[in-house]
N, C-alpha and C. Protein backbone atom coordinates (compact mmCIF):
# COMPACT_ATOMS: atom_id res chain seq x y z
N UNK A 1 -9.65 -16.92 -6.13
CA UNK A 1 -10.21 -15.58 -6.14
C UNK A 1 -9.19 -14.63 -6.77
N UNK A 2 -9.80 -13.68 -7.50
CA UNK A 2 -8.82 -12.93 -7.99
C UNK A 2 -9.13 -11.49 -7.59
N UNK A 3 -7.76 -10.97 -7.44
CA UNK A 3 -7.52 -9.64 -6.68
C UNK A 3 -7.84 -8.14 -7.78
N UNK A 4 -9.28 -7.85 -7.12
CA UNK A 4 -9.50 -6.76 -8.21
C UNK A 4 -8.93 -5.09 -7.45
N UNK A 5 -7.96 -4.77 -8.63
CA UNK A 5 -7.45 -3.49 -8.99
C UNK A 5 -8.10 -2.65 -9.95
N UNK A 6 -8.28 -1.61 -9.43
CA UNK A 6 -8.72 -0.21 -10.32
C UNK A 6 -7.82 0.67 -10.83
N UNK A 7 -7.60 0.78 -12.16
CA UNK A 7 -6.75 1.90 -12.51
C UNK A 7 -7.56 3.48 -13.06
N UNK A 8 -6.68 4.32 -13.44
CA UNK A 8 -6.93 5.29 -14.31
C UNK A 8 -5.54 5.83 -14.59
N UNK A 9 -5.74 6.77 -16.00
CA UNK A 9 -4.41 7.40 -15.77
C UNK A 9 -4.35 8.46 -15.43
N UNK A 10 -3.24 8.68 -14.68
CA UNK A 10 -2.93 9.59 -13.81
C UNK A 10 -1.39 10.02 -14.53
N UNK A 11 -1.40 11.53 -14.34
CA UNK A 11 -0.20 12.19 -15.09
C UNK A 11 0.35 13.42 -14.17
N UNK A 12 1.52 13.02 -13.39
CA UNK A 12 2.05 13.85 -12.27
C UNK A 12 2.86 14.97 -13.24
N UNK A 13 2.71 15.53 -12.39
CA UNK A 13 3.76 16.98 -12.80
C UNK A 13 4.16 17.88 -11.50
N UNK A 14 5.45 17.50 -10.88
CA UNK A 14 6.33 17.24 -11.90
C UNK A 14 6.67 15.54 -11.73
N UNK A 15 6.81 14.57 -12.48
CA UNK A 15 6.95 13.44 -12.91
C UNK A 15 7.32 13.18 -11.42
N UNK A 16 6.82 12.17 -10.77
CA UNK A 16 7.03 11.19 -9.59
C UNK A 16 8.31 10.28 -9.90
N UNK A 17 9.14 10.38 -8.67
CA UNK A 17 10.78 9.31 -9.07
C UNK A 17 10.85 8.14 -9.15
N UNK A 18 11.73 7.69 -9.65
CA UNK A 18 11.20 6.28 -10.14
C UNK A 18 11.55 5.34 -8.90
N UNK A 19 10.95 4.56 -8.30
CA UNK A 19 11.29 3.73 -7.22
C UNK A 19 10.06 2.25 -7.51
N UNK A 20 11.04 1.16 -7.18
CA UNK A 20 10.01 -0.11 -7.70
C UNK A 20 9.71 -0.64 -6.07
N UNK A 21 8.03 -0.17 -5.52
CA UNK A 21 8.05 0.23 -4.70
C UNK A 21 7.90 -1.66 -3.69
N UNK A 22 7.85 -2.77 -4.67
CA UNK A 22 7.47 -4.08 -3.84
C UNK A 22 9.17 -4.09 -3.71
N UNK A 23 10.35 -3.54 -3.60
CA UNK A 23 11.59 -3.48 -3.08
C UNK A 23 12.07 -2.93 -2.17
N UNK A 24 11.41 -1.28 -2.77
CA UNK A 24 12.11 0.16 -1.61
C UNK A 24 10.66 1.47 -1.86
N UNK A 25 10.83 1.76 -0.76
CA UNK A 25 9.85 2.95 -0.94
C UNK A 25 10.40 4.41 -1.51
N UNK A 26 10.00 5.47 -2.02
CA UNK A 26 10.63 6.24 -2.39
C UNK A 26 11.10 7.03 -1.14
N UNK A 27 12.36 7.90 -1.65
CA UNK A 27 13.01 8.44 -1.05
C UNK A 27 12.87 9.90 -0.61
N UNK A 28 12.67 10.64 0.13
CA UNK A 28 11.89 11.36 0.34
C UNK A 28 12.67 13.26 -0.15
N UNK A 29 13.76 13.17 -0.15
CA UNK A 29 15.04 14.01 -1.04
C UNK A 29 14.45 13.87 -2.52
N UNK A 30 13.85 13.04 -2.72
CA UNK A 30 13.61 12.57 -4.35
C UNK A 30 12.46 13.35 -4.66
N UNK A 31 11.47 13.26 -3.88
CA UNK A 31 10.15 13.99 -3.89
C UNK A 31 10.01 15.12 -3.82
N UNK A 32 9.37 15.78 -4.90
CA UNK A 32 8.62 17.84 -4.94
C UNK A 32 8.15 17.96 -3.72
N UNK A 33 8.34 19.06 -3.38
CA UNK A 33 7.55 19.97 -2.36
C UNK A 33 5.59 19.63 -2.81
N UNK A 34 5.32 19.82 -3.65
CA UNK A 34 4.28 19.92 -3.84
C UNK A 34 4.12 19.28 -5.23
N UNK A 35 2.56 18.87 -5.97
CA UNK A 35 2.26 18.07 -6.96
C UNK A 35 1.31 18.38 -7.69
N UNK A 36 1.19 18.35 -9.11
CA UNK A 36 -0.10 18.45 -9.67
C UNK A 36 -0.32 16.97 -10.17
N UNK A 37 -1.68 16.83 -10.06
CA UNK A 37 -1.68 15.51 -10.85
C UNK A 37 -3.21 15.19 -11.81
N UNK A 38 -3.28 14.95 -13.14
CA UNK A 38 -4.42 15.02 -13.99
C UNK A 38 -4.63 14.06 -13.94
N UNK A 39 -6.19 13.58 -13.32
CA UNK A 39 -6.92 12.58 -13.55
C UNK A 39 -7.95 12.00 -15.12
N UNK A 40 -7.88 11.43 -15.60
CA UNK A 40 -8.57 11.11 -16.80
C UNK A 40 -9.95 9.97 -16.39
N UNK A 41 -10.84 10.88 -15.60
CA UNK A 41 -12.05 9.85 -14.74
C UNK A 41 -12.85 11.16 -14.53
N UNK A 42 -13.81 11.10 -14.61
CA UNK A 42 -15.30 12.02 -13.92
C UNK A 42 -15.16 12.32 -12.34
N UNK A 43 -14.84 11.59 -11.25
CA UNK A 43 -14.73 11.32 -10.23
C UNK A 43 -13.84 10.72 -9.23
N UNK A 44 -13.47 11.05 -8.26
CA UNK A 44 -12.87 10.22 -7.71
C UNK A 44 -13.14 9.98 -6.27
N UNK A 45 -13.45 8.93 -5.30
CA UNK A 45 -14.79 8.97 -4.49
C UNK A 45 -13.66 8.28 -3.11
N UNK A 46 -13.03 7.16 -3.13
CA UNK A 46 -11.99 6.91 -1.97
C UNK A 46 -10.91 7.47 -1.22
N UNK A 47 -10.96 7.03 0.01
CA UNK A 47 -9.91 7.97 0.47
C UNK A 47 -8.23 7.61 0.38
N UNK A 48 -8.37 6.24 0.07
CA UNK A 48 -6.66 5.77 -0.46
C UNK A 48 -6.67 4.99 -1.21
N UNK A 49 -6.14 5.28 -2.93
CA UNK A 49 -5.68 4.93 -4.03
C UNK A 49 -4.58 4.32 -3.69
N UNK A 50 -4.22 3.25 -3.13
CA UNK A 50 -2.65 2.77 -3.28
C UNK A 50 -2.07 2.15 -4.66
N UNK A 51 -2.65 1.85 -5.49
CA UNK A 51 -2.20 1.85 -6.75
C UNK A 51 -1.68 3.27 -7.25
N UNK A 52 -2.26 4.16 -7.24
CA UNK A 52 -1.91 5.81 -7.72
C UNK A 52 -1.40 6.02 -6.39
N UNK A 53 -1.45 5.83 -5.53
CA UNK A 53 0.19 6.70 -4.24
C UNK A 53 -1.10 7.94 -3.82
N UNK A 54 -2.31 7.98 -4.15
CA UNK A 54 -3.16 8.66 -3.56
C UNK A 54 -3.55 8.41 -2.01
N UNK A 55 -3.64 9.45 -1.53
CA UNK A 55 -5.01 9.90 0.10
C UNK A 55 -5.48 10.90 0.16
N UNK A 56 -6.44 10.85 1.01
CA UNK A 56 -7.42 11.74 1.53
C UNK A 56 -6.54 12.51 2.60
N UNK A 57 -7.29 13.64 2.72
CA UNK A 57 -7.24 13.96 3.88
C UNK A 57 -7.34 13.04 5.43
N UNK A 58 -8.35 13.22 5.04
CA UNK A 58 -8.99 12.19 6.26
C UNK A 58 -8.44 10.92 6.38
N UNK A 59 -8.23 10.41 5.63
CA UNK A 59 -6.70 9.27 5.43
C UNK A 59 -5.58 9.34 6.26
N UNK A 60 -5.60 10.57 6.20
CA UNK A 60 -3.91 11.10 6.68
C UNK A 60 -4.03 10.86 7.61
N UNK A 61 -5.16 11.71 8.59
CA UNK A 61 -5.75 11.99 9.76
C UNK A 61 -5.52 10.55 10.75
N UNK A 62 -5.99 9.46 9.90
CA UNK A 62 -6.40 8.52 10.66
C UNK A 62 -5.13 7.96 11.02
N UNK A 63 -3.93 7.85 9.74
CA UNK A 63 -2.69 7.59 10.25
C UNK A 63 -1.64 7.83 10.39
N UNK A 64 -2.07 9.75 11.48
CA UNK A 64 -1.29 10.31 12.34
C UNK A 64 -1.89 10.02 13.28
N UNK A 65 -2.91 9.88 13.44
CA UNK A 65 -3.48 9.53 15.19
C UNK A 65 -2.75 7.96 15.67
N UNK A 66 -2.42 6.96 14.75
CA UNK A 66 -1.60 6.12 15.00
C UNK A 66 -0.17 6.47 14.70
N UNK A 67 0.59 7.11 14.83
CA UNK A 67 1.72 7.37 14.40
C UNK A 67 2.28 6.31 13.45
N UNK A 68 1.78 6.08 12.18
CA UNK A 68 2.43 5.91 10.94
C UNK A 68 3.16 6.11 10.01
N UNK A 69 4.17 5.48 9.55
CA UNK A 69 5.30 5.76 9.07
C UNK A 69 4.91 5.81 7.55
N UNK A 70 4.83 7.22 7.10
CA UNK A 70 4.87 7.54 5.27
C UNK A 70 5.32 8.59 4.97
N UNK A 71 5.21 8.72 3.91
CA UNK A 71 5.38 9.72 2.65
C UNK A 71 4.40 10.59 2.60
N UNK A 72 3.86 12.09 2.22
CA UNK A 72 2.95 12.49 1.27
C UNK A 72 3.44 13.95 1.80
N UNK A 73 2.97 14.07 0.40
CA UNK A 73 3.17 15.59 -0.45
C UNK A 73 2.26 16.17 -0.54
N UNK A 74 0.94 17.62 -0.91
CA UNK A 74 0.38 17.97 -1.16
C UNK A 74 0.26 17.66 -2.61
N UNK A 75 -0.88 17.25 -3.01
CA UNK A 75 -1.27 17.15 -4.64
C UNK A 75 -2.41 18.27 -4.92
N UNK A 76 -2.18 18.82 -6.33
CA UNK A 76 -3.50 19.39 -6.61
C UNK A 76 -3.94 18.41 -7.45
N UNK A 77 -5.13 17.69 -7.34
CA UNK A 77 -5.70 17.02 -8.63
C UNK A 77 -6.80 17.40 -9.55
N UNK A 78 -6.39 17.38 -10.59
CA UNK A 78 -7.34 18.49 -11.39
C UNK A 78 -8.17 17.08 -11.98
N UNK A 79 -9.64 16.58 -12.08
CA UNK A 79 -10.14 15.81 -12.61
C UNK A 79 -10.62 16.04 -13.57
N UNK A 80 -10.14 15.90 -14.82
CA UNK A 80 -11.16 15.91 -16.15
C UNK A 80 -12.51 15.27 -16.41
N UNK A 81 -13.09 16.17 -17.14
CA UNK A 81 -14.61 15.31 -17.02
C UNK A 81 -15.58 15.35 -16.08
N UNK A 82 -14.95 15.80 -14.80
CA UNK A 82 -16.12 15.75 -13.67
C UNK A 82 -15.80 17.11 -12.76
N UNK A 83 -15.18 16.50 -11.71
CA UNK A 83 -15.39 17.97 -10.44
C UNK A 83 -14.14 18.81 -10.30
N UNK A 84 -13.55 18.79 -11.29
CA UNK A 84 -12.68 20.41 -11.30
C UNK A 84 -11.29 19.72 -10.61
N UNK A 85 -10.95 20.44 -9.67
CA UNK A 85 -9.55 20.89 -8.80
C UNK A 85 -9.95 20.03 -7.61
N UNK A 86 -9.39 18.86 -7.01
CA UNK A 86 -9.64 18.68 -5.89
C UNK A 86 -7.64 18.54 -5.01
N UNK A 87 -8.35 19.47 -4.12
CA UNK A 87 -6.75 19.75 -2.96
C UNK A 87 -6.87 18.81 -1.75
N UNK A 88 -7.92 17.78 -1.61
CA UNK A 88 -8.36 17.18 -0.12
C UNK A 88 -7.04 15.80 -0.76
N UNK A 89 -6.19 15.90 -1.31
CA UNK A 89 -5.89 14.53 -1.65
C UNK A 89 -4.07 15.29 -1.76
N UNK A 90 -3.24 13.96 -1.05
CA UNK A 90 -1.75 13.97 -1.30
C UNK A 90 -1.08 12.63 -1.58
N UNK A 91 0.36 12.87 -2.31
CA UNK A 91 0.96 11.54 -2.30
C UNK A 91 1.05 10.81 -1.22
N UNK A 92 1.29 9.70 -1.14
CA UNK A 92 0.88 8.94 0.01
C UNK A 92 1.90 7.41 -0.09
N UNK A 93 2.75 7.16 0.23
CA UNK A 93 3.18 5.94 -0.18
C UNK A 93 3.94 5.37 1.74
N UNK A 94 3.57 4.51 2.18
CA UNK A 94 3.51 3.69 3.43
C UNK A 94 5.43 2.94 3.58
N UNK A 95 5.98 3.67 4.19
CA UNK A 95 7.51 3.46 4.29
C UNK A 95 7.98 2.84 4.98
N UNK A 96 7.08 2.52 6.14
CA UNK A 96 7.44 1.29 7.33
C UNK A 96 7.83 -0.22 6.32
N UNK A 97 8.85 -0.76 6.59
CA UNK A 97 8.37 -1.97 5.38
C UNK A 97 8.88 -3.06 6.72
N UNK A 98 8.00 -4.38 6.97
CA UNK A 98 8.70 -5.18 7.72
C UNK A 98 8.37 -6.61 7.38
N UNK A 99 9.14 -7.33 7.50
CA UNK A 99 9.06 -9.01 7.73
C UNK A 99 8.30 -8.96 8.69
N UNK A 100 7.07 -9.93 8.44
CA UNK A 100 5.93 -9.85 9.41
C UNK A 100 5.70 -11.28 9.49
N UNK A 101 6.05 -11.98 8.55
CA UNK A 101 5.83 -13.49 9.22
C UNK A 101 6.74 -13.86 9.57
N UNK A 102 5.67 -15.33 10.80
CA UNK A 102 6.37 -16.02 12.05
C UNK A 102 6.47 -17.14 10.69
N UNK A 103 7.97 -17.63 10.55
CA UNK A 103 8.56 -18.74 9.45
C UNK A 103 8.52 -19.82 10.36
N UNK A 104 8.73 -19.87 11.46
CA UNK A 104 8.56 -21.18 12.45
C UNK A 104 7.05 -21.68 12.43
N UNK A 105 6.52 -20.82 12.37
CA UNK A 105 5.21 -21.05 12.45
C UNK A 105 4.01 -21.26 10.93
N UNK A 106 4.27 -21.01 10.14
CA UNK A 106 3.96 -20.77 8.87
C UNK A 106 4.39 -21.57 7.90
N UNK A 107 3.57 -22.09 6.73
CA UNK A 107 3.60 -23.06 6.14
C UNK A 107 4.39 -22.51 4.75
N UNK A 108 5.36 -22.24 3.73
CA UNK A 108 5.34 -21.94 2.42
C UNK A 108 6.56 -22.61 1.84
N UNK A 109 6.23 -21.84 0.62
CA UNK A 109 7.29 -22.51 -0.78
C UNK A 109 8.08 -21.67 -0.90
N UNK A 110 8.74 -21.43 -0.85
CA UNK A 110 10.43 -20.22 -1.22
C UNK A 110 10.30 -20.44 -3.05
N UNK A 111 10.55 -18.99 -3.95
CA UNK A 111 10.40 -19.11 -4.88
C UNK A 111 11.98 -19.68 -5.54
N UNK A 112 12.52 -20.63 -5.77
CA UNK A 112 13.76 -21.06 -6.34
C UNK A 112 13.82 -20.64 -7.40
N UNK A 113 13.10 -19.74 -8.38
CA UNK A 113 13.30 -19.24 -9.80
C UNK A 113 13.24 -18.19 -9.99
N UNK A 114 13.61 -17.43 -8.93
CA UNK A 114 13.50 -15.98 -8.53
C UNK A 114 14.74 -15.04 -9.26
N UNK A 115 13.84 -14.17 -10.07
CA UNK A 115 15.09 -13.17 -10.80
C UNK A 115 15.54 -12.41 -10.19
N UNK A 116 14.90 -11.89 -9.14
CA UNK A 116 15.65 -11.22 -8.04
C UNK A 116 16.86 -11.16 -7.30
N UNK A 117 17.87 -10.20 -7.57
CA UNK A 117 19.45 -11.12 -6.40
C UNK A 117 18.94 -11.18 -5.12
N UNK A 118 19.61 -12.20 -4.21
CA UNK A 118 19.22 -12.46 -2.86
C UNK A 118 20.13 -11.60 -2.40
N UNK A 119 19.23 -10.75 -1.37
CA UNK A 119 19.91 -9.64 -0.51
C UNK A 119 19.58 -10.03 1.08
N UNK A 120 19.42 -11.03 1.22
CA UNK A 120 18.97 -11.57 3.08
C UNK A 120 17.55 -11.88 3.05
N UNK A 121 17.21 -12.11 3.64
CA UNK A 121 15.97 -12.34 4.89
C UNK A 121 14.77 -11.45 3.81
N UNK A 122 15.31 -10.16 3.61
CA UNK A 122 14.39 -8.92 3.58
C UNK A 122 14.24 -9.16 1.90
N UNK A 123 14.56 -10.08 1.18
CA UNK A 123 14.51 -10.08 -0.65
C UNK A 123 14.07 -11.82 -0.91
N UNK A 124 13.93 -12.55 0.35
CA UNK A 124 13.15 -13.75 0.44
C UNK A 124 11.91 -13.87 -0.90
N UNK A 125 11.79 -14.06 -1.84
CA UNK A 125 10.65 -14.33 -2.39
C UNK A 125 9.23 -15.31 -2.38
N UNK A 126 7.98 -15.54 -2.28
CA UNK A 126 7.46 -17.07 -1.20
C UNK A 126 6.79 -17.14 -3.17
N UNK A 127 6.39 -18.12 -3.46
CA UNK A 127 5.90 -18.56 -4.25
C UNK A 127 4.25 -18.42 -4.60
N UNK A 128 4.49 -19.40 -2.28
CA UNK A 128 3.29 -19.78 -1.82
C UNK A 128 3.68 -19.87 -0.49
N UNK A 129 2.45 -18.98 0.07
CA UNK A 129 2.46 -19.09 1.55
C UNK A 129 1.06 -19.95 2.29
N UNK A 130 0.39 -20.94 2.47
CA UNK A 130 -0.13 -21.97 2.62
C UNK A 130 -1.01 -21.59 4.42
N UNK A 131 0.04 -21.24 4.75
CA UNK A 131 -0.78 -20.90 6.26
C UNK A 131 0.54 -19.67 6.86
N UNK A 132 -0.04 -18.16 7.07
CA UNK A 132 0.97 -17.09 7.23
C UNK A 132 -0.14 -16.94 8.60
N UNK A 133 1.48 -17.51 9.35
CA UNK A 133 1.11 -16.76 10.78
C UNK A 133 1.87 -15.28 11.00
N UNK A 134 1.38 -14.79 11.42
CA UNK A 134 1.68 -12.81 11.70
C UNK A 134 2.83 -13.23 13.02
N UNK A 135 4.23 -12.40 12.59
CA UNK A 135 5.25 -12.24 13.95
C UNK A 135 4.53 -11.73 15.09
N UNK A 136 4.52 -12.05 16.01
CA UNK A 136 4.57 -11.41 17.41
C UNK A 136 4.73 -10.14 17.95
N UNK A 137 6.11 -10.20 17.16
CA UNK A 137 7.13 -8.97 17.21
C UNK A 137 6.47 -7.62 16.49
N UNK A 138 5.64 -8.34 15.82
CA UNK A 138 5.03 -7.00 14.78
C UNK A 138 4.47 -6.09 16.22
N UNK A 139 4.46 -4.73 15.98
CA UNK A 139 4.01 -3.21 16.71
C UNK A 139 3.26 -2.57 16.06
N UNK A 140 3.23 -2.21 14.70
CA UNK A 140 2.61 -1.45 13.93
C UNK A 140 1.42 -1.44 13.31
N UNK A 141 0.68 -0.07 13.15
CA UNK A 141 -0.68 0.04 12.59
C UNK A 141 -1.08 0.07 11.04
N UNK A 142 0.51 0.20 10.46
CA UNK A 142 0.31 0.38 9.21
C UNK A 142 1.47 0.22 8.23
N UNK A 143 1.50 -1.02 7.23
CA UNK A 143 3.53 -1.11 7.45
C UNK A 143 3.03 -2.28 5.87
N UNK A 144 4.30 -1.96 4.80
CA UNK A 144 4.04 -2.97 3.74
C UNK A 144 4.68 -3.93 4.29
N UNK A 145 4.13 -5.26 4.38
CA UNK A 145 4.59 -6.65 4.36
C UNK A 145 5.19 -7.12 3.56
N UNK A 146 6.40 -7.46 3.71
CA UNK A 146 7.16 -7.50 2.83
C UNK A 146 7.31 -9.02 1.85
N UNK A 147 7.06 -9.93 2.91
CA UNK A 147 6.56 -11.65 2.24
C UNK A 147 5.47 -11.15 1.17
N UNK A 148 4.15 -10.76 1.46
CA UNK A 148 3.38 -10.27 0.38
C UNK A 148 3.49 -9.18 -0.42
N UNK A 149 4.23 -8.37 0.13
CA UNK A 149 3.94 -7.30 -1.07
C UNK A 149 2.69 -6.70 -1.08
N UNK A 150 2.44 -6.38 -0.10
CA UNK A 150 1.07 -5.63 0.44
C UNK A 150 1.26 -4.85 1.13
N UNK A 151 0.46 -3.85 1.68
CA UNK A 151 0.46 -3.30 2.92
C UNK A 151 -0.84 -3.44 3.39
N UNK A 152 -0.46 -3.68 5.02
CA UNK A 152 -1.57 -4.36 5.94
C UNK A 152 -1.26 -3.89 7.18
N UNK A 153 -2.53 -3.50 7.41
CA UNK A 153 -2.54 -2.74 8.89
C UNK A 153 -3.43 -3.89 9.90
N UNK A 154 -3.23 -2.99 11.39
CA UNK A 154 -3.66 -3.31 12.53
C UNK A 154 -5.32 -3.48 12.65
N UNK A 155 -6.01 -4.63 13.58
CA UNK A 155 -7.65 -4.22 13.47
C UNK A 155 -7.68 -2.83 14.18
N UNK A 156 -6.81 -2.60 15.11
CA UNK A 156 -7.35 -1.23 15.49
C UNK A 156 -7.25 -0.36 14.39
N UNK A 157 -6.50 -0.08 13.34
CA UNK A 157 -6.45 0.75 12.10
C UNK A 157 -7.81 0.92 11.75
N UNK A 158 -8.01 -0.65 11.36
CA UNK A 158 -9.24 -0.86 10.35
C UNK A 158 -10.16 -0.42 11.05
N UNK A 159 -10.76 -0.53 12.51
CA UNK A 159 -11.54 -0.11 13.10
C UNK A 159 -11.98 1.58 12.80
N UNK A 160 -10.64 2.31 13.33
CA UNK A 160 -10.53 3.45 13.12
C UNK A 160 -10.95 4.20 11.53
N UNK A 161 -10.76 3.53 10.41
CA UNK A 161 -11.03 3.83 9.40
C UNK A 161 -12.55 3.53 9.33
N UNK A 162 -13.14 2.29 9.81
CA UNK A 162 -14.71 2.42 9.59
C UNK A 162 -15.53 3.54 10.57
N UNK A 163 -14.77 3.50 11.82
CA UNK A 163 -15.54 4.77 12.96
C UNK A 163 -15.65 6.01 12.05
N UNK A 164 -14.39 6.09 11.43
CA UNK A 164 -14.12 7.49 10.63
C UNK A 164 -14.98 7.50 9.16
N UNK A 165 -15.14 6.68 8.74
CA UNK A 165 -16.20 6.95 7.35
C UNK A 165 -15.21 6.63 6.24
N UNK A 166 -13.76 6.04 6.34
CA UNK A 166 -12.89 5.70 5.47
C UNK A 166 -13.77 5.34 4.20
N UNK A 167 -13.56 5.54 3.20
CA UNK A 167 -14.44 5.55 1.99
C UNK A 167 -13.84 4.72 0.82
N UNK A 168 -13.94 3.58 0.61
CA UNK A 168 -13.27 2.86 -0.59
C UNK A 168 -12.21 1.60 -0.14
N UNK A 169 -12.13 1.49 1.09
CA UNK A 169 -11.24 0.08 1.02
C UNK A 169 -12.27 -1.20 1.44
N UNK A 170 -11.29 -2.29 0.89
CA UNK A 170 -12.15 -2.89 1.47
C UNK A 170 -10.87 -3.93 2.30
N UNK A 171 -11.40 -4.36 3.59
CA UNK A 171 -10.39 -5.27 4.45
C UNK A 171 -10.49 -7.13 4.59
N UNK A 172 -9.05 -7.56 4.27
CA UNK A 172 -9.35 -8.95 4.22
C UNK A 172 -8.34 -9.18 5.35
N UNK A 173 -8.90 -9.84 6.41
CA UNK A 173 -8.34 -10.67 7.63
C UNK A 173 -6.95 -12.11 7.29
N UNK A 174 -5.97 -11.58 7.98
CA UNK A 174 -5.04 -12.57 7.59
C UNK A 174 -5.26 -13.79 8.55
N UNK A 175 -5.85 -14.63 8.72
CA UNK A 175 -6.36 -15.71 9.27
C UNK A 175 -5.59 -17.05 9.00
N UNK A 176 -6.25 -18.21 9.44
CA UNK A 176 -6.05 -19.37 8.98
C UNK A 176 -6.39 -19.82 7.47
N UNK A 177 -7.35 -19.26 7.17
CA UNK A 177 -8.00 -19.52 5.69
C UNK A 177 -7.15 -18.61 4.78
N UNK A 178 -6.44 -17.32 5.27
CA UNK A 178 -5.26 -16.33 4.22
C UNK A 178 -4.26 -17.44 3.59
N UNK A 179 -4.22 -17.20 2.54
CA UNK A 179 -3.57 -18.12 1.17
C UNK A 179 -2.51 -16.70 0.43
N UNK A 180 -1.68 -16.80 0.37
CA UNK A 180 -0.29 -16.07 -0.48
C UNK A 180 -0.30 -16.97 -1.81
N UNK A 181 -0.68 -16.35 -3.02
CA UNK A 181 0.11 -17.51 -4.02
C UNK A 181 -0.45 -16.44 -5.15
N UNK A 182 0.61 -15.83 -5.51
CA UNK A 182 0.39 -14.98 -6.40
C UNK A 182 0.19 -15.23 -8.02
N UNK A 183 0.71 -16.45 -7.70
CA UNK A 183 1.02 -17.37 -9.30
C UNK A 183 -0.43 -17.85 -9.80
N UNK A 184 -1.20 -18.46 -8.98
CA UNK A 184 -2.49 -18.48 -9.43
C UNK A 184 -3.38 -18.08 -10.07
N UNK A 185 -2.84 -16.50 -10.22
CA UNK A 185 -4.04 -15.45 -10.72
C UNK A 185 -3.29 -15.64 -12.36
N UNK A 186 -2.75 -16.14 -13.34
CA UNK A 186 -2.31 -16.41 -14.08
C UNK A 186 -3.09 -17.84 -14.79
């Protein structure tokens, strides 16, 4: 199966800092007070763009009522082509970052051809993860995983986002049948 992403371009002002975010999240000294940002789309209809560092309002909402660990700024987004100025939307980027798999428990391949320098535990690269059991230890509602390179929340999250009318994600269950293997889609 292959993992479908939506782009557009998007043009911040003043220019967003550079941070390569499957490493470190941005730094929050680094970030404007406030943002403009030009959309090149008619519309824009979800409440979290995590490719564009976009949320909703109502986004936000859902993860301060869980006390979630992020980023966001006020954006103005001006959409070309369609509905003007929209202010319901801020930067948004998810700063909790944790090792979430149980390795005792969990099946994978360690990537041995990894250009990455090894910095511990936390710069591990998997190839292929075959059967990812979730730590124990995990607490959180909303946190990038750092084995995948995702961010993945709690069912109570997800719950909370469908009670609430969350608009545009869609949720895949890390189960027995969850497969890591990024190399595939190639």
């Amino acid at each position: 199966m292959v993992k479908e992403h939506h782009f557009f371009d998007l043009n911040w002002t003043p220019d967003l800092p550079d941070f390569h975010y499957p490493t470190e999240s941005p730094k929050a000294d680094a970030l404007s007070l406030k943002y403009r940002a030009i959309a090149n789309i008619p519309n824009i209809s979800a409440d979290w763009l995590p490719d564009h560092f976009l949320a909703s309002k109502k986004f936000l909402e859902v993860c301060d009522f869980y006390g979630c660990r992020y980023l966001s700024r006020p954006v103005e987004l001006i959409i070309h082509g369609g509905d003007g100025i929209n202010n319901q939307y801020s930067f948004f980027a998810v700063v909790e970052r944790l090792m979430g798999m149980d390795p005792a428990n969990s099946i994978f391949v360690l990537d041995v051809n990894s250009k990455l320098e090894s910095g511990g535990e936390a710069h591990k690269n998997y190839e292929r993860i075959d059967k990812l059991v979730v730590s124990e230890k995990i607490d959180s509602d909303l946190f990038y995983f750092q084995e995948i390179h995702e961010v993945v929340c709690s069912a109570r999250f997800m719950n909370e986002c469908q009670n609430k009318g969350i608009y545009g994600l869609r949720f895949s269950l890390i189960d027995k049948d969850y497969r890591y293997a990024p190399w595939n889609d190639f």
